[in-house]
C-alpha atoms as a PDB file:
ATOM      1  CA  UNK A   1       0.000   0.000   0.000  1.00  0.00           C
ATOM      2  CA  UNK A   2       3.012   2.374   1.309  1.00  0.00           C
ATOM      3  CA  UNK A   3       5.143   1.234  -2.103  1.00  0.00           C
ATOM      4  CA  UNK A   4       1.260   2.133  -4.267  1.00  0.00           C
ATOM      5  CA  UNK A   5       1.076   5.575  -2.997  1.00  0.00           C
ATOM      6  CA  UNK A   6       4.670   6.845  -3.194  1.00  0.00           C
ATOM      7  CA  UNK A   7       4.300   5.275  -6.687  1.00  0.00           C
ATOM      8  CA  UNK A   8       1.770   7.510  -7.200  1.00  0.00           C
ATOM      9  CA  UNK A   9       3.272  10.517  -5.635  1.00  0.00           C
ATOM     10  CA  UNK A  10       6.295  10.321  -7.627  1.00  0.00           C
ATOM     11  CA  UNK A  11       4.063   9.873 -11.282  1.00  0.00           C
ATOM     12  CA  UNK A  12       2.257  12.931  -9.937  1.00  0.00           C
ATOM     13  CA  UNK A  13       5.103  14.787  -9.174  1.00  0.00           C
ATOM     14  CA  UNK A  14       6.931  13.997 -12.499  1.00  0.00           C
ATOM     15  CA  UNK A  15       3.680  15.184 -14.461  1.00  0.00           C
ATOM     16  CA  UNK A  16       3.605  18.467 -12.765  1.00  0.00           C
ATOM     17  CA  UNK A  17       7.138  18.697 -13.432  1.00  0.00           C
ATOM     18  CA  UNK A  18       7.115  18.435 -17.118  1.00  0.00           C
ATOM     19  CA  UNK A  19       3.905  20.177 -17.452  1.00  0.00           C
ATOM     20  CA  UNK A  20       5.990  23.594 -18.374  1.00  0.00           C
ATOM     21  CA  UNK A  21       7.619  21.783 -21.273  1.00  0.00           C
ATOM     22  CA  UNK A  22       4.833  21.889 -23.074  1.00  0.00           C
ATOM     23  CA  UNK A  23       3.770  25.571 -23.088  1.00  0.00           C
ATOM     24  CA  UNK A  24       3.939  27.716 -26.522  1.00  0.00           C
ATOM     25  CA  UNK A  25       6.403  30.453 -26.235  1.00  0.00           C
ATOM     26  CA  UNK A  26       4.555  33.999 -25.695  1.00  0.00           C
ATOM     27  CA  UNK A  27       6.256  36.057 -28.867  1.00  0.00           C
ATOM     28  CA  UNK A  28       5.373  38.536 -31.198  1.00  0.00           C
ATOM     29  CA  UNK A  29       5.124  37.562 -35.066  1.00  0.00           C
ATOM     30  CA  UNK A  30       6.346  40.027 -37.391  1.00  0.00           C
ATOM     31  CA  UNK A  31       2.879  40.799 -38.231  1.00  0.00           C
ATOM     32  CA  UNK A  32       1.798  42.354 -34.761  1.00  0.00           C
ATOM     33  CA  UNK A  33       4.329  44.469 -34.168  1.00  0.00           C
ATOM     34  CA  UNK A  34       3.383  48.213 -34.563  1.00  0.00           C
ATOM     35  CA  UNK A  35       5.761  50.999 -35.322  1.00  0.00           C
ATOM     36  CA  UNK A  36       6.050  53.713 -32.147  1.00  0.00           C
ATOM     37  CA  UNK A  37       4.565  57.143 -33.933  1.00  0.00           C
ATOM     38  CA  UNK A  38       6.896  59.724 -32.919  1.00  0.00           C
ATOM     39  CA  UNK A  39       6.301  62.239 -30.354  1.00  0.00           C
ATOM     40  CA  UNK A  40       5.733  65.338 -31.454  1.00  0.00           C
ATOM     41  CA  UNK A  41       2.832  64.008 -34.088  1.00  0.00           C
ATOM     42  CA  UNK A  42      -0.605  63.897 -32.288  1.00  0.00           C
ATOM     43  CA  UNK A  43      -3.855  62.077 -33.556  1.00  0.00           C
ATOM     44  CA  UNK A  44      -6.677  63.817 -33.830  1.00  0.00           C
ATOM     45  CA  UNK A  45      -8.489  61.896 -30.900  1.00  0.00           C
ATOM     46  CA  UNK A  46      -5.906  63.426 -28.175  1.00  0.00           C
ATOM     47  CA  UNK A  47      -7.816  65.671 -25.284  1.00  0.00           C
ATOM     48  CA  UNK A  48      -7.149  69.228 -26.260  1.00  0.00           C
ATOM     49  CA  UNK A  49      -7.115  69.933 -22.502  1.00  0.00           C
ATOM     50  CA  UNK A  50      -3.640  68.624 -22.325  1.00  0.00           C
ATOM     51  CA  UNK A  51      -1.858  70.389 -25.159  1.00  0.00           C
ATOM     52  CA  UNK A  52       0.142  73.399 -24.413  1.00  0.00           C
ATOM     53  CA  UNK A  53      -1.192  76.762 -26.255  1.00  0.00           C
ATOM     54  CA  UNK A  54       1.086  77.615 -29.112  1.00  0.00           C
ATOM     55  CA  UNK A  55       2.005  74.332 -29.595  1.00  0.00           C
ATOM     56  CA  UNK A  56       1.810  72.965 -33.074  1.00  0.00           C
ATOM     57  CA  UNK A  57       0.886  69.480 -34.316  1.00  0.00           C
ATOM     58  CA  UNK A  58       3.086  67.784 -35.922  1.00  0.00           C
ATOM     59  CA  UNK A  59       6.145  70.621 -35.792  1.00  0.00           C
ATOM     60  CA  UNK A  60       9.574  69.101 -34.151  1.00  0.00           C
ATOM     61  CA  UNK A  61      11.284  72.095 -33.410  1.00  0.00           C
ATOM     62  CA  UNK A  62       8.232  73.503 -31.307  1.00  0.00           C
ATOM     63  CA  UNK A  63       7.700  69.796 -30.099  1.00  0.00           C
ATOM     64  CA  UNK A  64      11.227  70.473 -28.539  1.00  0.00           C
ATOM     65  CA  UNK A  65      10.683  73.946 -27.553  1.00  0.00           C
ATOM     66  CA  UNK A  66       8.022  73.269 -25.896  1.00  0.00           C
ATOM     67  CA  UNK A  67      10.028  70.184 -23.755  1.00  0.00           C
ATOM     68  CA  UNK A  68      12.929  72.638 -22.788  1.00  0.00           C
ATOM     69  CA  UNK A  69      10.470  75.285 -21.148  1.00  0.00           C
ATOM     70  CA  UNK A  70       8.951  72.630 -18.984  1.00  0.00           C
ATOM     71  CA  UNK A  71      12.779  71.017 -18.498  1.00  0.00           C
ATOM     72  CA  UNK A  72      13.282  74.554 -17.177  1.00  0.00           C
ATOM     73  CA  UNK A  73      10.176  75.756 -15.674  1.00  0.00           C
ATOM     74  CA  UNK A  74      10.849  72.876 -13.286  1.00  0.00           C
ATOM     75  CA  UNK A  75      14.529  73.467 -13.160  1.00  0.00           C
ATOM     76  CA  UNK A  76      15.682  74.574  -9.131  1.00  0.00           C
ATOM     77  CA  UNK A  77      18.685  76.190 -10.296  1.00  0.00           C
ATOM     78  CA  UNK A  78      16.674  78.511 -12.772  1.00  0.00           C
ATOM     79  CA  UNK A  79      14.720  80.376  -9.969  1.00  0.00           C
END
């Protein structure tokens, strides 16, 4: 009975065991991948409370402008 049940402990055990062998690996194809947009272009669904006035879409330089007077509105030194 003792020799039954630790035979059937160990086939247990050995099935849990290999039961991660068998999983599918979790990657991305080729096909779902997405390109990042880059920042300074803005869809047309973004909330207009959270643009900054004079800021234009789609415009790098004032994308850039715009990130160097927050950089320096928050800047300590600058005070």
């Amino acid at each position: 009975m003792i020799a039954r049940s630790l035979t059937l402990a160990a086939v247990g055990a050995s099935l849990v065991a290999l039961a991660a062998c068998g999983e599918k690996p979790q990657t991305m194809d080729a096909s779902a991948r997405k390109a990042d947009a880059t920042p300074w272009s803005v869809s047309d669904a973004a909330n207009p409370a959270y643009r900054a006035p004079g800021w234009k879409d789609g415009d790098q330089a004032a994308w850039e402008q715009q990130i160097r007077q927050r950089n320096q509105a928050q800047n300590d030194y600058a005070r």
